[in-house]
PDB file of N, CA and C in Angstrom:
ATOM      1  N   UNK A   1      25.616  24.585  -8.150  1.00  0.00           N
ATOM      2  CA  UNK A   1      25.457  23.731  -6.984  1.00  0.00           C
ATOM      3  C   UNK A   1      24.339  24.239  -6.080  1.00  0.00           C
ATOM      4  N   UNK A   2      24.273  25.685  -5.658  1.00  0.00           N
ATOM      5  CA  UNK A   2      23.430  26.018  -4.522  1.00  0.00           C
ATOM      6  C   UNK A   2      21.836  26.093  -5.178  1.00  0.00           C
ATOM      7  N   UNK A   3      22.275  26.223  -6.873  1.00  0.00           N
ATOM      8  CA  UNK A   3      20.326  26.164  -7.752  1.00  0.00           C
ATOM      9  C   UNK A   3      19.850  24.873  -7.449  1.00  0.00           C
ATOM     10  N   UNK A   4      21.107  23.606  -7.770  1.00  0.00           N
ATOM     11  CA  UNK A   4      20.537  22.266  -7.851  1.00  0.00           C
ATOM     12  C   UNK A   4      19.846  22.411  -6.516  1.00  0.00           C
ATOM     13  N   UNK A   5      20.239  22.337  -5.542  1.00  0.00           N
ATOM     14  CA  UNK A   5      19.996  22.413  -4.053  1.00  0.00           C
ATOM     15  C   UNK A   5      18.666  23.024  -3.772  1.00  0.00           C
ATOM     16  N   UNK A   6      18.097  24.668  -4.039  1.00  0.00           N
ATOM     17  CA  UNK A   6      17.184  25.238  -3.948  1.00  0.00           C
ATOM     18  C   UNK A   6      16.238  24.313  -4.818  1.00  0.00           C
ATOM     19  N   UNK A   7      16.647  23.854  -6.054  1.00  0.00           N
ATOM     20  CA  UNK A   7      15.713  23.570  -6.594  1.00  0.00           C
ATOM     21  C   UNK A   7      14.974  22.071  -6.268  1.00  0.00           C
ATOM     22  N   UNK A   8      16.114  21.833  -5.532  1.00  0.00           N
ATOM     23  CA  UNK A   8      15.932  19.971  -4.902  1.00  0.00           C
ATOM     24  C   UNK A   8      14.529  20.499  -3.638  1.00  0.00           C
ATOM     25  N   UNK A   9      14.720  21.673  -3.073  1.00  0.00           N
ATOM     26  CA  UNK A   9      14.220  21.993  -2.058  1.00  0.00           C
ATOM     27  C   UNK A   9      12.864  22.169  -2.213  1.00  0.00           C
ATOM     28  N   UNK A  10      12.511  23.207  -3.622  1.00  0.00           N
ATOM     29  CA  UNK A  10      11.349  23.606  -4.194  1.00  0.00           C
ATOM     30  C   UNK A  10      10.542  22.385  -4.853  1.00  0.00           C
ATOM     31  N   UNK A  11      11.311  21.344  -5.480  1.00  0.00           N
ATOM     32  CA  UNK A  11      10.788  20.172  -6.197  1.00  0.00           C
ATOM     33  C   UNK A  11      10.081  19.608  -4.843  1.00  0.00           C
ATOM     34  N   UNK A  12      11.027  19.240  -4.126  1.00  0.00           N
ATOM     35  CA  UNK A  12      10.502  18.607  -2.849  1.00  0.00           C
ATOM     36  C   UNK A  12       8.989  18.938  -1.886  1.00  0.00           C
ATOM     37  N   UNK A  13       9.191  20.090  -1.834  1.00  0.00           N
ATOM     38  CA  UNK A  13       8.064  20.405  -1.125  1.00  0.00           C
ATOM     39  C   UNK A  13       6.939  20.682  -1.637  1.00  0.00           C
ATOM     40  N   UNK A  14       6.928  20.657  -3.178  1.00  0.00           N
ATOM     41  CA  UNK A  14       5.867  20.639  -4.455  1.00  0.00           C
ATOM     42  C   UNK A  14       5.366  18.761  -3.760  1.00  0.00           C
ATOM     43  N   UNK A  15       6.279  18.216  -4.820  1.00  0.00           N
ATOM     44  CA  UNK A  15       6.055  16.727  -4.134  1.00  0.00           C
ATOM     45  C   UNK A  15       5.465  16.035  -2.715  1.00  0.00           C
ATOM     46  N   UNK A  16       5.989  16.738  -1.664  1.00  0.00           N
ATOM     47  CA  UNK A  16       5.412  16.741  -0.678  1.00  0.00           C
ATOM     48  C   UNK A  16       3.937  16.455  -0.524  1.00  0.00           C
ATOM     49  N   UNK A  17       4.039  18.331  -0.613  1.00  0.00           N
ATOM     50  CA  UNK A  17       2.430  18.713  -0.724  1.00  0.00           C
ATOM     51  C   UNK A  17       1.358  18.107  -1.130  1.00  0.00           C
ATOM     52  N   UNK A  18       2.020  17.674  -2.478  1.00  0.00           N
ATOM     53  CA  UNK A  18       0.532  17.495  -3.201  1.00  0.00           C
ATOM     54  C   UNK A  18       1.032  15.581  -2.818  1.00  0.00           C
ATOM     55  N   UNK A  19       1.746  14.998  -2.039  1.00  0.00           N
ATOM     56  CA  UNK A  19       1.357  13.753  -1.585  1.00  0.00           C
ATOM     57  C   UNK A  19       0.720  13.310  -0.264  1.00  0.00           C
ATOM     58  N   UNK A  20       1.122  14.626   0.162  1.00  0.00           N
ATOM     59  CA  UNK A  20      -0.306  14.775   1.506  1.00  0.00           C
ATOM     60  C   UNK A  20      -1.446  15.410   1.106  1.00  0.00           C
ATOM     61  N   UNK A  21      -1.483  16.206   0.081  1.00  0.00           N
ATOM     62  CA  UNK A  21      -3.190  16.264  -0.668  1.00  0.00           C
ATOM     63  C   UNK A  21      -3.687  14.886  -1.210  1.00  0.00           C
ATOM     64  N   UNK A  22      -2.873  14.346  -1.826  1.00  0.00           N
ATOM     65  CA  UNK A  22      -3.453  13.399  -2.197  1.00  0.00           C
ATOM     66  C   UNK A  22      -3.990  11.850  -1.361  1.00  0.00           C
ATOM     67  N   UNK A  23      -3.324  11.773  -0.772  1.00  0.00           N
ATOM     68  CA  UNK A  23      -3.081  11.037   0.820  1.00  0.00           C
ATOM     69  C   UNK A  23      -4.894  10.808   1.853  1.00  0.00           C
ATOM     70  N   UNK A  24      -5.328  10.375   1.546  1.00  0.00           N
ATOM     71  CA  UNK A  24      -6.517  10.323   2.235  1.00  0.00           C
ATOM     72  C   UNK A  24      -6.739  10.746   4.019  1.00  0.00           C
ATOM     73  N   UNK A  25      -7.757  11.790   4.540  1.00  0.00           N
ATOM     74  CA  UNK A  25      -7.620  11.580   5.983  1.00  0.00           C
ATOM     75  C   UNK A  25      -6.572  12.830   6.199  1.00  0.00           C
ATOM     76  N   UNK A  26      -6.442  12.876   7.855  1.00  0.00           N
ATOM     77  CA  UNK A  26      -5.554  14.085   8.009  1.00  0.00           C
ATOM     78  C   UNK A  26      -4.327  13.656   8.820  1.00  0.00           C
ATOM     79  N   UNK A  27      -3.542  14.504   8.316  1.00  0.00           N
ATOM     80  CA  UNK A  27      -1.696  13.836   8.491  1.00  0.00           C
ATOM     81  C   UNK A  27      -1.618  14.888   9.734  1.00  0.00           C
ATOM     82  N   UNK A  28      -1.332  14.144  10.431  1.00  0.00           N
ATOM     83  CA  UNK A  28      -0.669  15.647  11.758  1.00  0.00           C
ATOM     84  C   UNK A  28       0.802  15.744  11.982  1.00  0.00           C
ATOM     85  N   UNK A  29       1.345  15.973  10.692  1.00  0.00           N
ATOM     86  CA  UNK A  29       3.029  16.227  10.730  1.00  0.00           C
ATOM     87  C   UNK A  29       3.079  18.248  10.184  1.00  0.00           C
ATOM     88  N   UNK A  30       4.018  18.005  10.970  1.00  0.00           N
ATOM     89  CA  UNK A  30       4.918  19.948  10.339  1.00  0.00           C
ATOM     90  C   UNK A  30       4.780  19.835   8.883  1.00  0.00           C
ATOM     91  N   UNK A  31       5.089  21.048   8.602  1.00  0.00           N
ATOM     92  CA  UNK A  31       5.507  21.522   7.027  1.00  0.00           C
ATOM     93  C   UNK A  31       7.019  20.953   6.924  1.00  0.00           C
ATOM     94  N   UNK A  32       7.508  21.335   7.756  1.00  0.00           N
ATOM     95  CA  UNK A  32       9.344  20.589   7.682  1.00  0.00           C
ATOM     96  C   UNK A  32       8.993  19.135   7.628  1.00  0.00           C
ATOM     97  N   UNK A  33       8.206  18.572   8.107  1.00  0.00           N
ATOM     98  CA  UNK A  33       8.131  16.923   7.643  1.00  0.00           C
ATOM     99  C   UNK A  33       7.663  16.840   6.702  1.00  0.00           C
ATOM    100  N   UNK A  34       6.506  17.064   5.776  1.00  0.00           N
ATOM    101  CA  UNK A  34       6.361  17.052   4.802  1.00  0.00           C
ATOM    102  C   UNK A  34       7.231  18.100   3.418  1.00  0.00           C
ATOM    103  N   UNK A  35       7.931  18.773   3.920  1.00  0.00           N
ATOM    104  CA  UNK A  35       8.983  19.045   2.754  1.00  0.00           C
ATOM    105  C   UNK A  35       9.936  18.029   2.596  1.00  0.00           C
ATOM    106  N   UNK A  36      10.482  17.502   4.151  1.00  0.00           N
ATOM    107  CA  UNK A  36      11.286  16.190   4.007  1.00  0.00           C
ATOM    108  C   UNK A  36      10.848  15.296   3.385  1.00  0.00           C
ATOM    109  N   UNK A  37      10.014  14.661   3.649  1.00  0.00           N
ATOM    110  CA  UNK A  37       9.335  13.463   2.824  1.00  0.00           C
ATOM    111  C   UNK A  37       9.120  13.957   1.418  1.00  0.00           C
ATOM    112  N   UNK A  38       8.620  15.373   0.936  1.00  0.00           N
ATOM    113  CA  UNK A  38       9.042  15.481  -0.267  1.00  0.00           C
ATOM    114  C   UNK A  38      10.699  15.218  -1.452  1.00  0.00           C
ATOM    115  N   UNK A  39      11.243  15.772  -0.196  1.00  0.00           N
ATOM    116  CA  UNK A  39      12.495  15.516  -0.898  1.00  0.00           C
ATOM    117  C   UNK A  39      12.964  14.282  -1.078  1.00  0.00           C
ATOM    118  N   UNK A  40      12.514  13.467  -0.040  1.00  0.00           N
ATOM    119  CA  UNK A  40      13.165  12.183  -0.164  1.00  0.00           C
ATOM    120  C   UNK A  40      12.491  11.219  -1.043  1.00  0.00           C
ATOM    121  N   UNK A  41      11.621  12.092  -1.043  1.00  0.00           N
ATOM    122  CA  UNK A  41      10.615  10.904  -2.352  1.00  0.00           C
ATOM    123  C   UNK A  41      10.819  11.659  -3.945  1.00  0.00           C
ATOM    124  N   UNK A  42      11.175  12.733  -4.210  1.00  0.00           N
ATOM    125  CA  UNK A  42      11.566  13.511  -5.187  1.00  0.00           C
ATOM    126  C   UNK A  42      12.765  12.852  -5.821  1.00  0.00           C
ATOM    127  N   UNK A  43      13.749  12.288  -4.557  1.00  0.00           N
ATOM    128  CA  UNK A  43      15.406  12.282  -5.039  1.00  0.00           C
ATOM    129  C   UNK A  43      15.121  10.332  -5.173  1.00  0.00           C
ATOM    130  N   UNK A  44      14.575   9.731  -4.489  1.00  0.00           N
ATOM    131  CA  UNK A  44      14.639   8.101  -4.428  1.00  0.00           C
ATOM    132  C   UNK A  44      13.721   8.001  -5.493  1.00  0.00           C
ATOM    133  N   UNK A  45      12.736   8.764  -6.295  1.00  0.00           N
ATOM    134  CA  UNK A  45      11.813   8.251  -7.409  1.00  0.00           C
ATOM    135  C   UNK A  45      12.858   8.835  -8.401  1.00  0.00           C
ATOM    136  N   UNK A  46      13.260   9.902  -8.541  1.00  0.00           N
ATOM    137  CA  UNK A  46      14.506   9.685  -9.945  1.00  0.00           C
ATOM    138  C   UNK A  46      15.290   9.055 -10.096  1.00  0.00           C
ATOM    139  N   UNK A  47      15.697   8.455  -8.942  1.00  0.00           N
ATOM    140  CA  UNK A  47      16.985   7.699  -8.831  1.00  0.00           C
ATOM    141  C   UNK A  47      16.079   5.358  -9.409  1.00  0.00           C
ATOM    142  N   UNK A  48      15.149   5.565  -8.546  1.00  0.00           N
ATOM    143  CA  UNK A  48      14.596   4.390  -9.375  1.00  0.00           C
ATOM    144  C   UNK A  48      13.739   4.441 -11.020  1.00  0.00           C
ATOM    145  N   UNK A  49      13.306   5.607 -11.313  1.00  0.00           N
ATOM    146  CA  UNK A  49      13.238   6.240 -12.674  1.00  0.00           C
ATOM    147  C   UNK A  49      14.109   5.966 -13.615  1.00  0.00           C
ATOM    148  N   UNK A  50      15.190   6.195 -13.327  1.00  0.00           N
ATOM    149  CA  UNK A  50      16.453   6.349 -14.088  1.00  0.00           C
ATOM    150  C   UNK A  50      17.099   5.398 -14.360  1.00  0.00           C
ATOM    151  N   UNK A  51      16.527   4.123 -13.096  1.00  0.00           N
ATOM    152  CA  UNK A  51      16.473   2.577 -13.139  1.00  0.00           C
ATOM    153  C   UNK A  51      16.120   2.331 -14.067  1.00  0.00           C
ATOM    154  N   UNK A  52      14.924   2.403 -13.910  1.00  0.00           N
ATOM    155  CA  UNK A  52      13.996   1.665 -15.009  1.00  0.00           C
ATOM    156  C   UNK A  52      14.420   1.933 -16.144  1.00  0.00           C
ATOM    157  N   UNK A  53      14.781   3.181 -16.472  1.00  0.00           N
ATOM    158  CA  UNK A  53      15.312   3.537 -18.142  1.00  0.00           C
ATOM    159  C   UNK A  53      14.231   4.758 -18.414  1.00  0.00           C
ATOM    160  N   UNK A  54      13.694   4.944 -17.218  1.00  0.00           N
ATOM    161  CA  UNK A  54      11.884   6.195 -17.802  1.00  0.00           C
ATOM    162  C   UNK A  54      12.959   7.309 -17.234  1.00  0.00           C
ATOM    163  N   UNK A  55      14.022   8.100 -16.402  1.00  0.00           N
ATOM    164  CA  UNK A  55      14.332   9.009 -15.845  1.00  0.00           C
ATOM    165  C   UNK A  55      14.172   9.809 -16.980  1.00  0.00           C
ATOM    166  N   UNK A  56      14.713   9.811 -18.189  1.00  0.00           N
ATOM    167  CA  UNK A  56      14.791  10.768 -18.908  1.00  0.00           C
ATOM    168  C   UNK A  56      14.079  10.930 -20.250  1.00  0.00           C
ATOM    169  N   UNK A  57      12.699  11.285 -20.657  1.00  0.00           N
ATOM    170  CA  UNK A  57      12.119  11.408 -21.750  1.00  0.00           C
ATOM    171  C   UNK A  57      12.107  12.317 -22.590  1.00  0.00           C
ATOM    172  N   UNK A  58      11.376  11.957 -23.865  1.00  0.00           N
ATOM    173  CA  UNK A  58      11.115  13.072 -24.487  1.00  0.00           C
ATOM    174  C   UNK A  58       9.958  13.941 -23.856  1.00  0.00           C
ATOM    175  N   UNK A  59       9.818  15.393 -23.672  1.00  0.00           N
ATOM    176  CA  UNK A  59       8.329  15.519 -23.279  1.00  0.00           C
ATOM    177  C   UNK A  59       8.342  15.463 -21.920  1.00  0.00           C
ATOM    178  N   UNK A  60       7.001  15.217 -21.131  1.00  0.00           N
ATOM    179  CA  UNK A  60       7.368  15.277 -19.886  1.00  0.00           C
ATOM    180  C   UNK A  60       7.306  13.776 -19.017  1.00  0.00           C
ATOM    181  N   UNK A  61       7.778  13.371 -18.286  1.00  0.00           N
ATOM    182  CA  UNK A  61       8.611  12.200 -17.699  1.00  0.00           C
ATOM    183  C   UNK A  61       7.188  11.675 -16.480  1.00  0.00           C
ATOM    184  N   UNK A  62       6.222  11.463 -17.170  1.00  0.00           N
ATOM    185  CA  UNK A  62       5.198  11.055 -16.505  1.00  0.00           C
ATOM    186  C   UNK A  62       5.408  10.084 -15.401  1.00  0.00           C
ATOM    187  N   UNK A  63       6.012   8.985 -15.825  1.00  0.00           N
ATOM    188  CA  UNK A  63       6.169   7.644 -15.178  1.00  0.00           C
ATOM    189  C   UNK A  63       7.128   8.059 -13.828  1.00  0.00           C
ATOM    190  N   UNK A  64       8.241   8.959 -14.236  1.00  0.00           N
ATOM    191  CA  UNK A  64       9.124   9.277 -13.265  1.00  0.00           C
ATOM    192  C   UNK A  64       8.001  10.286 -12.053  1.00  0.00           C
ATOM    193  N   UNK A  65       6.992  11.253 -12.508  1.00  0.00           N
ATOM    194  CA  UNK A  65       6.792  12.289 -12.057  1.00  0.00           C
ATOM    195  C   UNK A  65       5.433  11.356 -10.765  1.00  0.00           C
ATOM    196  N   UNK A  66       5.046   9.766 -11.354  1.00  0.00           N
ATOM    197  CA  UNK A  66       3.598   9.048 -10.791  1.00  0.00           C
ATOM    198  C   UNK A  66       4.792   8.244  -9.258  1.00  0.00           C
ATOM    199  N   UNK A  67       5.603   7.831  -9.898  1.00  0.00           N
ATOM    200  CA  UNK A  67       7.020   7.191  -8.895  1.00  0.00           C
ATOM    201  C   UNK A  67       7.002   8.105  -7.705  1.00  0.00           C
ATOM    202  N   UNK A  68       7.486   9.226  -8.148  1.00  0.00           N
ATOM    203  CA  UNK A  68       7.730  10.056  -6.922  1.00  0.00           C
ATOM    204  C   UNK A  68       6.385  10.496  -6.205  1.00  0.00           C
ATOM    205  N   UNK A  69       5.644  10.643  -6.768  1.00  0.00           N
ATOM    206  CA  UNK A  69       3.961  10.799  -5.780  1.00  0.00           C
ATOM    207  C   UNK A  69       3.485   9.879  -5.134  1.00  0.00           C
ATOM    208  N   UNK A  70       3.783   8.889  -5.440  1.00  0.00           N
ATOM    209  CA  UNK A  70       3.904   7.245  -5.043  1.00  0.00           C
ATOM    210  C   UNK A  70       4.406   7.669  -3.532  1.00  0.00           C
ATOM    211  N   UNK A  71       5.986   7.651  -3.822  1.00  0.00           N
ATOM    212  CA  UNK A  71       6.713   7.478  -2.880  1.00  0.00           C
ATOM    213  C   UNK A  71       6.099   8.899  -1.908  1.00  0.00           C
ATOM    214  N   UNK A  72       6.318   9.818  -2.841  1.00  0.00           N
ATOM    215  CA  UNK A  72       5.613  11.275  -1.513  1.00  0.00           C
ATOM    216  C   UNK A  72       4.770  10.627   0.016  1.00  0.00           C
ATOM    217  N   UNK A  73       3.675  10.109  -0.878  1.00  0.00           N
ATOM    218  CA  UNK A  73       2.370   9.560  -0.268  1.00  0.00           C
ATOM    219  C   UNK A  73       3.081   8.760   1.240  1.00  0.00           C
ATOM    220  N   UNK A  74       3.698   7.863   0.725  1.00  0.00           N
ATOM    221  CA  UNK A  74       4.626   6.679   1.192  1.00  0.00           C
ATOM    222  C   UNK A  74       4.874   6.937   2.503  1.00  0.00           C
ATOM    223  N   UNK A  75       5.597   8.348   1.961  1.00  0.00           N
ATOM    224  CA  UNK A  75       6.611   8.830   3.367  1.00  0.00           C
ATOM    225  C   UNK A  75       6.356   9.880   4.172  1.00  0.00           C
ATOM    226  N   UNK A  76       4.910  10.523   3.437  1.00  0.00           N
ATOM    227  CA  UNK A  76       4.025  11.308   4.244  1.00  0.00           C
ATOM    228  C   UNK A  76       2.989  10.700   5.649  1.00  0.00           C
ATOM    229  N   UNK A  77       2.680   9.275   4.631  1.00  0.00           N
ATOM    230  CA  UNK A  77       1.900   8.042   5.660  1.00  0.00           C
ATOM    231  C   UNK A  77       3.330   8.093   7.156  1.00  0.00           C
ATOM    232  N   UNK A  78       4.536   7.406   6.517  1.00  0.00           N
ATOM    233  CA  UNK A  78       5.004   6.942   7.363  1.00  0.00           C
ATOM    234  C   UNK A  78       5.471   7.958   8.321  1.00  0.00           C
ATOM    235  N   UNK A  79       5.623   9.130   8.068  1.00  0.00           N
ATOM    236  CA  UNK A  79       5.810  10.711   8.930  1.00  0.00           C
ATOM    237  C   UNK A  79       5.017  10.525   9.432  1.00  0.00           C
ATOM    238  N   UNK A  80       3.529  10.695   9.519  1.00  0.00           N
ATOM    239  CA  UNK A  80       1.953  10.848  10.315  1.00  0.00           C
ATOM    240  C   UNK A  80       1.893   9.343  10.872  1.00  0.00           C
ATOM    241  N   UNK A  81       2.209   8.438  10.887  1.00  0.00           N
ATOM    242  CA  UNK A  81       2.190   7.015  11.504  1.00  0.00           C
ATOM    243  C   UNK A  81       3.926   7.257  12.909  1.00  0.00           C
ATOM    244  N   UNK A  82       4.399   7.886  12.398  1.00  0.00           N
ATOM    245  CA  UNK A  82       5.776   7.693  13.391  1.00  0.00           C
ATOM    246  C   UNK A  82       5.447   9.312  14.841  1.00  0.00           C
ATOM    247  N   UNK A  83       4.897   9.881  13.930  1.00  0.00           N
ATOM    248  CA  UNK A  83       4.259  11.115  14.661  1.00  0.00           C
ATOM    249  C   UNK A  83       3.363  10.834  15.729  1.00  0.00           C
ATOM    250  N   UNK A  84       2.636  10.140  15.159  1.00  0.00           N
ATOM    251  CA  UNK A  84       1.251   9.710  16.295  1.00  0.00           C
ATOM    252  C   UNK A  84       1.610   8.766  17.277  1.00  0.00           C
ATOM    253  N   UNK A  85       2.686   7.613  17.240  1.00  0.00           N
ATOM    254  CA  UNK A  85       3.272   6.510  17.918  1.00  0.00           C
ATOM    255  C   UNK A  85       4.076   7.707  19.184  1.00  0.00           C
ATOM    256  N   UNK A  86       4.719   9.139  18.670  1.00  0.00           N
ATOM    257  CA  UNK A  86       5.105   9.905  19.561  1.00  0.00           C
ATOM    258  C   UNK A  86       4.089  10.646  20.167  1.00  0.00           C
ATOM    259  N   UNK A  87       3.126  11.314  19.851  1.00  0.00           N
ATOM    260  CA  UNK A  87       2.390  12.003  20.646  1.00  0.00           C
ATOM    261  C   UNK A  87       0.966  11.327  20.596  1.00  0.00           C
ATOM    262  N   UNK A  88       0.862  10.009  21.550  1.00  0.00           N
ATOM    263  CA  UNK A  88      -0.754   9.677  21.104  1.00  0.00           C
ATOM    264  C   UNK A  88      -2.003  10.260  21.514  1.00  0.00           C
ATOM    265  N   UNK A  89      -1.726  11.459  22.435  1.00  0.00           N
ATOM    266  CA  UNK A  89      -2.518  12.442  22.461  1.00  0.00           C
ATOM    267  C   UNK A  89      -2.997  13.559  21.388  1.00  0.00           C
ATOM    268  N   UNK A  90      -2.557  13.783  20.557  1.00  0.00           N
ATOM    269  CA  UNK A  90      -2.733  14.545  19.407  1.00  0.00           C
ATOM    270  C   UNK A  90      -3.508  14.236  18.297  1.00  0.00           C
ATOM    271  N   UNK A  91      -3.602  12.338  18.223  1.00  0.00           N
ATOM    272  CA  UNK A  91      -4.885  11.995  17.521  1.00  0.00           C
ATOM    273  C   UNK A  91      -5.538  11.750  17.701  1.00  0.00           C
ATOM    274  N   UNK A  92      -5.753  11.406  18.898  1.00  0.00           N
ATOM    275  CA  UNK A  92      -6.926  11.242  19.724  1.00  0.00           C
ATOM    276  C   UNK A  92      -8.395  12.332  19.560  1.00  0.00           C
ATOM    277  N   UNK A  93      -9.578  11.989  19.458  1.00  0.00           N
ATOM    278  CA  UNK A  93     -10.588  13.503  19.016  1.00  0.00           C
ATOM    279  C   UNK A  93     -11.084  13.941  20.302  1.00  0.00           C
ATOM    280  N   UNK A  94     -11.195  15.102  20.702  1.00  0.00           N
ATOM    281  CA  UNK A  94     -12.303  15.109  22.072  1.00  0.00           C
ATOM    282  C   UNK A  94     -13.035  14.787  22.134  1.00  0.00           C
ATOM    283  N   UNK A  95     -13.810  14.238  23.379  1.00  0.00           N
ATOM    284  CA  UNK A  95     -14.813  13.616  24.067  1.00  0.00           C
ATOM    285  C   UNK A  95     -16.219  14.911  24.530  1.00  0.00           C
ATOM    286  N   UNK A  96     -17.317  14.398  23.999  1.00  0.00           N
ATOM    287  CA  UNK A  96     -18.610  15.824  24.547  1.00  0.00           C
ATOM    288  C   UNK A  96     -18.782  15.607  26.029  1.00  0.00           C
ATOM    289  N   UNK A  97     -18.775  16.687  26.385  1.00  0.00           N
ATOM    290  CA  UNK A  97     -19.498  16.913  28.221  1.00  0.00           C
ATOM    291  C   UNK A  97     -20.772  15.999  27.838  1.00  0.00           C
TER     292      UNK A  97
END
């Protein structure tokens, strides 16, 4: 139980990451938001994976692994879009003397 968990944690913030690398432009959310959004896009792309009938392959589970980067992206946007609506000073760029 506590591996599934760590490992939900480690998947997640893999996922994350590389959906705010991939993500065009700069995200101004925490590392804790983007591990969240990893996870939640880690656990909702297997779970529609597994839909489809792709969750479980021979080999490695491409279709499941493009789903969840999908979604990463998704919920990294919508973290850095809900972020900025709270602090609209923070994206704002400075102004030259």
């Amino acid at each position: 139980m506590i591996g599934a968990i760590l490992w939900g944690i480690i998947g997640g913030a893999i996922v994350g990451y590389l959906g705010r690398l991939l993500l065009p432009g700069r995200q101004n959310i925490s590392a804790l938001m983007t591990v969240i959004a990893g996870i939640l896009a880690a656990t909702l792309g297997g779970i529609i994976a597994t839909w489809l009938g792709v969750g479980e392959t021979r080999g490695i589970d491409w279709i499941r692994h493009i789903i969840q980067l999908a979604l990463a992206m998704f919920f990294v946007w919508l973290a850095a879009r809900m972020s900025a609506k709270r602090h609209p000073q923070a994206v704002q760029p400075r102004r030259a003397p």
